[in-house]
N, C-alpha and C. Protein backbone atom coordinates (compact mmCIF):
# COMPACT_ATOMS: atom_id res chain seq x y z
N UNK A 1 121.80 60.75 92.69
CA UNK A 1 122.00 60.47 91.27
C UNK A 1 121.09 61.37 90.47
N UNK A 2 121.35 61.62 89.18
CA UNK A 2 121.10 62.80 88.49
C UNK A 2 119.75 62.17 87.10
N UNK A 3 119.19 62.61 86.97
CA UNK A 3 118.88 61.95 85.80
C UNK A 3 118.08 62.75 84.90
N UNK A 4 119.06 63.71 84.74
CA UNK A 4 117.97 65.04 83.87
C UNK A 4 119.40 65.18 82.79
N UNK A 5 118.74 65.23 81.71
CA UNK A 5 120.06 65.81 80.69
C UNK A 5 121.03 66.37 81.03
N UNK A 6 122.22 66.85 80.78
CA UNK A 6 123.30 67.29 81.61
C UNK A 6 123.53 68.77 80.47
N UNK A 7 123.65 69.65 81.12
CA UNK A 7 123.86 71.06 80.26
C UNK A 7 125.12 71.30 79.93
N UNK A 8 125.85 71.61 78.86
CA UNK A 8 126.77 71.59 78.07
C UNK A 8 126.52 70.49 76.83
N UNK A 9 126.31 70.00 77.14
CA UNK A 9 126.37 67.89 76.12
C UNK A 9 124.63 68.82 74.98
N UNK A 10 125.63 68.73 73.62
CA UNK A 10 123.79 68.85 72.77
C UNK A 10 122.71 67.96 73.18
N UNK A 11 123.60 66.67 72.95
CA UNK A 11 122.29 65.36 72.53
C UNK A 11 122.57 65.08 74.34
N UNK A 12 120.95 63.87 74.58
CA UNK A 12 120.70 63.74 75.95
C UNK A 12 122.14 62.69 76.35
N UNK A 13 122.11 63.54 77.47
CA UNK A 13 123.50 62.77 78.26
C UNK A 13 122.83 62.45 79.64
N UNK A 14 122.96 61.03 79.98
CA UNK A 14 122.44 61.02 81.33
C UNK A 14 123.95 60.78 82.28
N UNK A 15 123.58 61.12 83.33
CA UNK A 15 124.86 60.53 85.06
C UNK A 15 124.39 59.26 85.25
N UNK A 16 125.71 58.69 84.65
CA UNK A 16 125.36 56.63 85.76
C UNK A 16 126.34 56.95 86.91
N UNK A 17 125.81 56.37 87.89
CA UNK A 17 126.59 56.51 89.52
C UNK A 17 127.27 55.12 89.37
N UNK A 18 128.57 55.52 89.96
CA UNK A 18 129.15 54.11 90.03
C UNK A 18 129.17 53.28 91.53
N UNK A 19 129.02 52.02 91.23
CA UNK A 19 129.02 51.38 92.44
C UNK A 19 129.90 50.49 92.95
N UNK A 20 130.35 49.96 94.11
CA UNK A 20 131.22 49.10 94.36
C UNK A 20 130.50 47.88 93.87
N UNK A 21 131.35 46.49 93.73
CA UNK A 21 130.78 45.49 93.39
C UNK A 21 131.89 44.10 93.40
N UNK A 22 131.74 42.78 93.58
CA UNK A 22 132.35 41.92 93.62
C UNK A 22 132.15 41.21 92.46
N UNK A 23 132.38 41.76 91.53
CA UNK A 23 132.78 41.09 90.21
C UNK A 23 133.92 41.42 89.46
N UNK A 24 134.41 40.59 88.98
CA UNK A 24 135.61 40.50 88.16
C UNK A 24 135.71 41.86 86.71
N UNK A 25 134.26 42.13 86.38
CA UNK A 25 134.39 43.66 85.43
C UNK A 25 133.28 44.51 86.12
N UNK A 26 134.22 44.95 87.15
CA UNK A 26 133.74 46.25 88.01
C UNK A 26 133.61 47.25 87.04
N UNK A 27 132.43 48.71 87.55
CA UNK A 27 133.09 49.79 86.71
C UNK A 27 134.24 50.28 87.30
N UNK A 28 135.30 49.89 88.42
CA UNK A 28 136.38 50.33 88.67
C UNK A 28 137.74 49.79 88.15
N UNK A 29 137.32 48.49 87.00
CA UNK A 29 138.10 48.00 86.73
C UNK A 29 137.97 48.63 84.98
N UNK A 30 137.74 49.84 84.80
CA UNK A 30 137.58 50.38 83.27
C UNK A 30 138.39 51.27 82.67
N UNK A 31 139.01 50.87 81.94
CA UNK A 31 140.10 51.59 81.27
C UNK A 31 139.85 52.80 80.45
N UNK A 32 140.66 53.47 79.66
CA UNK A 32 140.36 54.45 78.46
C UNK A 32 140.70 52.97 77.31
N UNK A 33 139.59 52.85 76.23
CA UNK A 33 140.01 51.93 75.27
C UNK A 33 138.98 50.32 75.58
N UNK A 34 138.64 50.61 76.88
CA UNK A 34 137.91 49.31 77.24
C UNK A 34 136.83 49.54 76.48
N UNK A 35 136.25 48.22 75.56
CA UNK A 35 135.00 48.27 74.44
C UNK A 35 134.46 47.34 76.08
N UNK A 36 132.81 47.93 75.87
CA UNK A 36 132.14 47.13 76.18
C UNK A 36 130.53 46.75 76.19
N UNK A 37 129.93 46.15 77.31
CA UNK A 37 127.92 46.54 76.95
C UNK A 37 127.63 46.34 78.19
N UNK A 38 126.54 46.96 78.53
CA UNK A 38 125.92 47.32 79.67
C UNK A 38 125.02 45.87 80.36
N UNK A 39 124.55 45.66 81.04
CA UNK A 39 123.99 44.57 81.65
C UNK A 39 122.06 44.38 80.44
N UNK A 40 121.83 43.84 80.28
CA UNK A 40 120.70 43.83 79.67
C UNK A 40 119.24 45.09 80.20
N UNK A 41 119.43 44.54 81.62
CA UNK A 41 118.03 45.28 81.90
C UNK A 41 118.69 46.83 82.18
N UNK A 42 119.48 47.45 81.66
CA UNK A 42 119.87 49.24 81.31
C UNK A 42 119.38 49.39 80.49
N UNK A 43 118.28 50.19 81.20
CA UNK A 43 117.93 51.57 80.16
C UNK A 43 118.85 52.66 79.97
N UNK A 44 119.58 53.02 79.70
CA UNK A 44 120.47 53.76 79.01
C UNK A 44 119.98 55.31 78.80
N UNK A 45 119.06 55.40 78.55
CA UNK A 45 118.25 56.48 78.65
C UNK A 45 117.39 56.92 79.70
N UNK A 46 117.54 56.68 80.83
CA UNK A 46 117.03 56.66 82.07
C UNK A 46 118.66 56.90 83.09
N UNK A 47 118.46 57.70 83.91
CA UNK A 47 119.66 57.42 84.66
C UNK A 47 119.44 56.25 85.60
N UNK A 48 120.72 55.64 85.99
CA UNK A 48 120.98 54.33 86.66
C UNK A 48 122.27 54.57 87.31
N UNK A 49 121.92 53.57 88.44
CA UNK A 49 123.23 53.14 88.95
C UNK A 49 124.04 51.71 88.28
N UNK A 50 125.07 51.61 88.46
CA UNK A 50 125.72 50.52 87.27
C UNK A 50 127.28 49.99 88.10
N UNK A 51 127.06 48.83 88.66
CA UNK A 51 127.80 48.44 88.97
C UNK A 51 129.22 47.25 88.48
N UNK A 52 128.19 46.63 87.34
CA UNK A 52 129.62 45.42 86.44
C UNK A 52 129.24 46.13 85.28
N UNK A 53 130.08 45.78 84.40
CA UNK A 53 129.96 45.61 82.48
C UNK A 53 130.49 44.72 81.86
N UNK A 54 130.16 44.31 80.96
CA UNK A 54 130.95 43.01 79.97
C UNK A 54 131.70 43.97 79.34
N UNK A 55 133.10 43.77 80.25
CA UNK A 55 134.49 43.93 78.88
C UNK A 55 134.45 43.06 78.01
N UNK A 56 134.61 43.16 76.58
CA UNK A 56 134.61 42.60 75.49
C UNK A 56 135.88 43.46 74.44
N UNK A 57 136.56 43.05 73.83
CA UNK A 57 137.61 42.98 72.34
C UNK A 57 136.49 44.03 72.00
N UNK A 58 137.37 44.99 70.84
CA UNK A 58 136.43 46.21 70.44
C UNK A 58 136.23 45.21 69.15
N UNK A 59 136.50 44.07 69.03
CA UNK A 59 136.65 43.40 67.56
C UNK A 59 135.19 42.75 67.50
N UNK A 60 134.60 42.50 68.78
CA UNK A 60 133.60 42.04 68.91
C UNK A 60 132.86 42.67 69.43
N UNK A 61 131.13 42.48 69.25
CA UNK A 61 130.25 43.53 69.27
C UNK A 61 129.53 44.07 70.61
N UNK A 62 129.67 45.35 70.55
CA UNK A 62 129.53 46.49 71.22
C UNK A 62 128.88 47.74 71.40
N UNK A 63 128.83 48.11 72.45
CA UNK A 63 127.71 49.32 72.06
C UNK A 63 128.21 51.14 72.95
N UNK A 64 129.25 50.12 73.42
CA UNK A 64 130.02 51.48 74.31
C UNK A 64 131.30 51.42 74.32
N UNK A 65 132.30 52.39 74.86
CA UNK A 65 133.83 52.22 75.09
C UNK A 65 133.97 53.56 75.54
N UNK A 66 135.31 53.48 76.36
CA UNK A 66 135.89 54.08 77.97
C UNK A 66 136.73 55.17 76.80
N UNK A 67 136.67 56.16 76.88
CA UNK A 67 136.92 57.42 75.97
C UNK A 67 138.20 58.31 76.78
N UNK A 68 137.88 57.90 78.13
CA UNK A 68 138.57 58.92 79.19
C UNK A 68 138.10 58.59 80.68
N UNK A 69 139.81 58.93 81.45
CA UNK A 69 139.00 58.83 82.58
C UNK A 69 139.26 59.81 83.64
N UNK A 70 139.26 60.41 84.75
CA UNK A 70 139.96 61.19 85.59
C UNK A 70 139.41 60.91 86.90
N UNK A 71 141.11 61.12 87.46
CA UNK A 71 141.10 60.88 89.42
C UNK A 71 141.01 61.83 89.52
N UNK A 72 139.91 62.47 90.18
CA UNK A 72 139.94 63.70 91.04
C UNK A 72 140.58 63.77 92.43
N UNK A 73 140.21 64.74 92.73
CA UNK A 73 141.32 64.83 94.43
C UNK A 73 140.52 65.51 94.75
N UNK A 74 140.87 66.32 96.45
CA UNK A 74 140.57 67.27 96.80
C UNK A 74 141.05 68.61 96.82
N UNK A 75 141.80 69.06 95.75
CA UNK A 75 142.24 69.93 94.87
C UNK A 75 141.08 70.27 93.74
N UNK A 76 140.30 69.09 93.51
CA UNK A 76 139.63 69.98 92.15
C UNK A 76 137.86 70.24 92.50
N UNK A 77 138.18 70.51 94.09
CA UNK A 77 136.94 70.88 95.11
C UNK A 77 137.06 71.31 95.87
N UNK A 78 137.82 72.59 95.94
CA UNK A 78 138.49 73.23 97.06
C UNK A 78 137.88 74.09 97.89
N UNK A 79 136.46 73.74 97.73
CA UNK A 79 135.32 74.70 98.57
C UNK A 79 134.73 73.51 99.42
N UNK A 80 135.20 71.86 99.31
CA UNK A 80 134.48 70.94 100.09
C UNK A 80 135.56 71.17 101.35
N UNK A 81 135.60 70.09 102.24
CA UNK A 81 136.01 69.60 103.59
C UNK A 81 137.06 68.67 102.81
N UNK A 82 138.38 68.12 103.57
CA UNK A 82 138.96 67.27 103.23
C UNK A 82 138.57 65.22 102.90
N UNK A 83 138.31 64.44 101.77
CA UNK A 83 137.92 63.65 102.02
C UNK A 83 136.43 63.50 102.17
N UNK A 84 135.58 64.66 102.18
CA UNK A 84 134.10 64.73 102.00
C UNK A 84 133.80 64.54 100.45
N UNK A 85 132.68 63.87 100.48
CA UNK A 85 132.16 63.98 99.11
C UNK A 85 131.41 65.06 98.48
N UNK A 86 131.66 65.70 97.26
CA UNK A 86 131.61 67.30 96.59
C UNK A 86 130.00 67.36 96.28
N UNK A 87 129.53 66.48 96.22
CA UNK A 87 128.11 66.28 95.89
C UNK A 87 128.05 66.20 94.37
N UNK A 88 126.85 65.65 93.64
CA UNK A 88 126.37 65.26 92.64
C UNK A 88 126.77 66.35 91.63
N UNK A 89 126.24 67.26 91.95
CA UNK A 89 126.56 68.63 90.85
C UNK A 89 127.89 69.07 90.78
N UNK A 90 128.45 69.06 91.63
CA UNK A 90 130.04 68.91 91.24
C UNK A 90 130.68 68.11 90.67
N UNK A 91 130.27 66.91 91.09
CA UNK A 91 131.02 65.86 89.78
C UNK A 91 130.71 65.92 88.53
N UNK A 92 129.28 66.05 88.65
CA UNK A 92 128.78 66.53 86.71
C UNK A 92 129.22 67.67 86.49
N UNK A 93 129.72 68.79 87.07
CA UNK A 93 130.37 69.83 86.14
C UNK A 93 131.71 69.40 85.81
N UNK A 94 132.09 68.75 86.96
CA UNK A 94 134.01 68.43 86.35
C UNK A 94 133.93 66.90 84.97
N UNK A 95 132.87 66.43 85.30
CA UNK A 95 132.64 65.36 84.00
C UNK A 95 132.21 66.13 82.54
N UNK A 96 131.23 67.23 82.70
CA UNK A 96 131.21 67.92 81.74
C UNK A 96 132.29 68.24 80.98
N UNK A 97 133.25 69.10 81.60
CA UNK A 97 134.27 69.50 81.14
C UNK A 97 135.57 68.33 80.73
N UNK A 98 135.78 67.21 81.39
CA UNK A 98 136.76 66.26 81.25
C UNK A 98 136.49 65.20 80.48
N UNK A 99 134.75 65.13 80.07
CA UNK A 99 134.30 64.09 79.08
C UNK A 99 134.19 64.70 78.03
N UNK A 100 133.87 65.94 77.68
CA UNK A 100 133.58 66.26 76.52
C UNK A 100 135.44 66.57 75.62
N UNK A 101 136.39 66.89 76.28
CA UNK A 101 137.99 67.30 75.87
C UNK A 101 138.41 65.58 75.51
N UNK A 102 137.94 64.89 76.37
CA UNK A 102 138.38 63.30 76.58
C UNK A 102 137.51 62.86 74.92
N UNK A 103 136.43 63.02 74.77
CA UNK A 103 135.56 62.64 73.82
C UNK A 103 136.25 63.15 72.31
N UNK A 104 136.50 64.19 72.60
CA UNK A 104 136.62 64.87 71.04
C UNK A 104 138.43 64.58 70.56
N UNK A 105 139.01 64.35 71.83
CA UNK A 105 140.39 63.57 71.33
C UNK A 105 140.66 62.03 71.16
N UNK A 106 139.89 61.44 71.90
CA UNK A 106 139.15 60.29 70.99
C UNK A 106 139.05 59.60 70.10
N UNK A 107 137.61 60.32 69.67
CA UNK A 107 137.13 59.97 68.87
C UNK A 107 137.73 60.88 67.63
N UNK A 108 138.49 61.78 67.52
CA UNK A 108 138.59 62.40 66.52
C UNK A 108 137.37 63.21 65.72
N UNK A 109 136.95 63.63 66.42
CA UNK A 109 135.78 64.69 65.78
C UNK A 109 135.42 65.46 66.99
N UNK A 110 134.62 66.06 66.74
CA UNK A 110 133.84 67.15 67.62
C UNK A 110 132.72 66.38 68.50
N UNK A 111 132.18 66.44 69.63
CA UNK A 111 131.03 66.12 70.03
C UNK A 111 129.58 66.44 69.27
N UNK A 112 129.73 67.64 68.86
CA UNK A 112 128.66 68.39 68.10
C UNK A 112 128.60 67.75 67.02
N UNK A 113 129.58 67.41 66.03
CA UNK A 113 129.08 66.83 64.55
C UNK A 113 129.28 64.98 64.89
N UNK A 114 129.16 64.32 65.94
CA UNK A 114 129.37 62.82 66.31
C UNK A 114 127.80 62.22 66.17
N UNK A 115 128.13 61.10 66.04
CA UNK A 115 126.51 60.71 66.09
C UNK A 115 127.10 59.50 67.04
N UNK A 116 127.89 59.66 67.93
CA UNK A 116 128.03 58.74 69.31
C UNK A 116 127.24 59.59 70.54
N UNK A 117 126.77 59.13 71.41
CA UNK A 117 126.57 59.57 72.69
C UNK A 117 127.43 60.15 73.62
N UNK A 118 127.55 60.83 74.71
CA UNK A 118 128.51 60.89 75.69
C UNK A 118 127.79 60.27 77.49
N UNK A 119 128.27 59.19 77.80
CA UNK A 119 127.90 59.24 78.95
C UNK A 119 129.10 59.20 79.95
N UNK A 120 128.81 59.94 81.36
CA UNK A 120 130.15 60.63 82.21
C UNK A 120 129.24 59.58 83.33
N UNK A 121 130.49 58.80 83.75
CA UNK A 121 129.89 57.74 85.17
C UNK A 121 130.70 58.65 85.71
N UNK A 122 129.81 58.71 87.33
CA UNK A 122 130.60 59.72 88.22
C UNK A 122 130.47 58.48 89.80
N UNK A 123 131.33 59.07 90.46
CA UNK A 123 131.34 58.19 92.03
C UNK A 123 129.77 58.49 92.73
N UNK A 124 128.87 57.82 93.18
CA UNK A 124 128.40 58.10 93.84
C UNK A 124 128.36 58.32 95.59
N UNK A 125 127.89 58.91 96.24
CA UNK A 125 128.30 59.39 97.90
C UNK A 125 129.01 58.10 98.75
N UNK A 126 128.01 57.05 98.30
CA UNK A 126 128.30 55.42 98.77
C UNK A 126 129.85 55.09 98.25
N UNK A 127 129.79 55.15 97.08
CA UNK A 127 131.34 54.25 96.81
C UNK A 127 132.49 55.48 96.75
N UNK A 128 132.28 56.64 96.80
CA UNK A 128 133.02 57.50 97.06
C UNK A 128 133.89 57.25 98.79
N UNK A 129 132.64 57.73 99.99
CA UNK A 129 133.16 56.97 101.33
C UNK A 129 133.27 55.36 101.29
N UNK A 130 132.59 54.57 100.92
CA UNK A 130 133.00 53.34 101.09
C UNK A 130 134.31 52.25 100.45
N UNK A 131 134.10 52.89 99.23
CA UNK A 131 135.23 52.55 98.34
C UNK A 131 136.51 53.19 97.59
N UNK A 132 136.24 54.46 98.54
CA UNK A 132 137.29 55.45 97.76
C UNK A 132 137.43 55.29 96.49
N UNK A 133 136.25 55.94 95.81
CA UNK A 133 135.96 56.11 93.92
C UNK A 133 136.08 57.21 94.26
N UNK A 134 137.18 57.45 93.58
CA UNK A 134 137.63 59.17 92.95
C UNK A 134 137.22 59.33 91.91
N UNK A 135 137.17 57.94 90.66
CA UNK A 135 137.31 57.66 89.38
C UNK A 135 135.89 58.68 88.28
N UNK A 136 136.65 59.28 87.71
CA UNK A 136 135.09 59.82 86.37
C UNK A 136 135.32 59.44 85.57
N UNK A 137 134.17 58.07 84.96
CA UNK A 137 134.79 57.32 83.30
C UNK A 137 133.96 58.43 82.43
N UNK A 138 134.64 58.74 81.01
CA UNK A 138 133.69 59.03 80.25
C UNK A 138 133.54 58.15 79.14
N UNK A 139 132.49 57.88 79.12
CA UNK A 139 131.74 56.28 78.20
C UNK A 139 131.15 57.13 76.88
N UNK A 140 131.46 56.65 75.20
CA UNK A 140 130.78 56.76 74.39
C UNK A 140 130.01 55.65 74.18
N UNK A 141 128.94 56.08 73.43
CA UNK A 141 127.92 54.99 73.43
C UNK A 141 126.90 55.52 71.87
N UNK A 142 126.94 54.19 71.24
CA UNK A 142 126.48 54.09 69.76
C UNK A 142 124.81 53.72 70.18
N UNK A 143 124.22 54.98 70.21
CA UNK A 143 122.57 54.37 70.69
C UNK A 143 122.10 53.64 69.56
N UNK A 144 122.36 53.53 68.38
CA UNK A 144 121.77 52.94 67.04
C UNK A 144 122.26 51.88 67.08
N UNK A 145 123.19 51.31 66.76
CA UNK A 145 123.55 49.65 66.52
C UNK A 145 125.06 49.30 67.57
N UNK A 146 125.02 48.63 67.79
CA UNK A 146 126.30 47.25 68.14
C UNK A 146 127.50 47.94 67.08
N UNK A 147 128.35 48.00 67.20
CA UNK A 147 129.85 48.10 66.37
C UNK A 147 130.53 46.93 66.74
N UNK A 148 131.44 46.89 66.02
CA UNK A 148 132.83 45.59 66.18
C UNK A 148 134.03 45.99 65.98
N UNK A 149 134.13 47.39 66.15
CA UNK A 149 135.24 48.18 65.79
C UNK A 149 135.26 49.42 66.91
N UNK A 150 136.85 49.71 67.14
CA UNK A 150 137.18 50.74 67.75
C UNK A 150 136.80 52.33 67.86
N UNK A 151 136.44 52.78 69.02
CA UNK A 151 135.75 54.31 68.32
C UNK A 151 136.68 55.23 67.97
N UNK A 152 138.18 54.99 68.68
CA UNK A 152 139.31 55.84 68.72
C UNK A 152 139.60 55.61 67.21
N UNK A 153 139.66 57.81 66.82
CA UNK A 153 140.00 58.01 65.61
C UNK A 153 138.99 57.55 64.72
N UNK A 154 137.72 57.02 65.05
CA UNK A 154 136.90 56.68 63.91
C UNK A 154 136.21 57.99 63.07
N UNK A 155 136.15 59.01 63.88
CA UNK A 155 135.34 60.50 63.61
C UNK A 155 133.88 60.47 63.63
N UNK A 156 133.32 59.12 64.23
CA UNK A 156 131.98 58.39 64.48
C UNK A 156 131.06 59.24 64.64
């Protein structure tokens, strides 16, 4: 797991690793459009691993939502082994590129002039072999206050 700013992204972007988990709001159960909030003890600004989230109505208050998501294959790592995992730095370059296109159609604005966050959950080695997570969410996230409203099209 990564936990150094991610290069491309202006403002600090950290990697949350995703994990398998036996709860009913997995991060594998996360949509594009899903509003939601992180478990209390996330630091958010620290990288973490993150295994549930409270889905919540974007009507009610919030501090993140699912912007984009992409299945990778072994097509979009064609220098790994079949079914091997690409390693850490490969998933953050293909999240770079698929969160920030995912973000700015969105939200309707640019990443650069947003005053939302971008965070890219990527599979980690574990739930990649164990759970077959292909999945890359890209999560915006309002570091200043709670919203109760949708980010799609806001120009936030």
């Amino acid at each position: 797991m990564s936990t150094s700013p991610r290069i491309g992204f202006p403002l600090v972007v950290a990697t949350i690793a995703l994990l398998a988990a036996g709860c009913s709001s997995t991060v594998f159960d996360l949509e594009t459009g899903n509003c939601l909030n992180f478990p209390d003890d996330t630091d958010i600004n620290q990288g973490f691993e993150l295994s549930t989230v409270d889905i919540v109505e974007c009507t009610e208050s919030h501090q993140a939502e699912v912007v984009g998501t992409l299945r990778v294959s072994d097509n979009d790592f064609p220098d790994v082994e079949k079914d091997a995992f690409p390693g850490q730095a490969a998933l953050e370059e293909k999240a770079n590129d698929t969160c920030l296109t995912s973000f700015n159609s969105y939200v309707g604005t640019d990443y650069d002039s947003s005053e939302l966050d971008l965070f890219p959950l990527t599979p980690t080695e574990e739930s990649w072999n164990k759970a077959d997570d292909r999945t890359i969410v890209c999560v915006a996230v309002n570091m200043n206050n709670e919203v109760s409203e949708s980010f799609k099209d806001s120009g936030l």
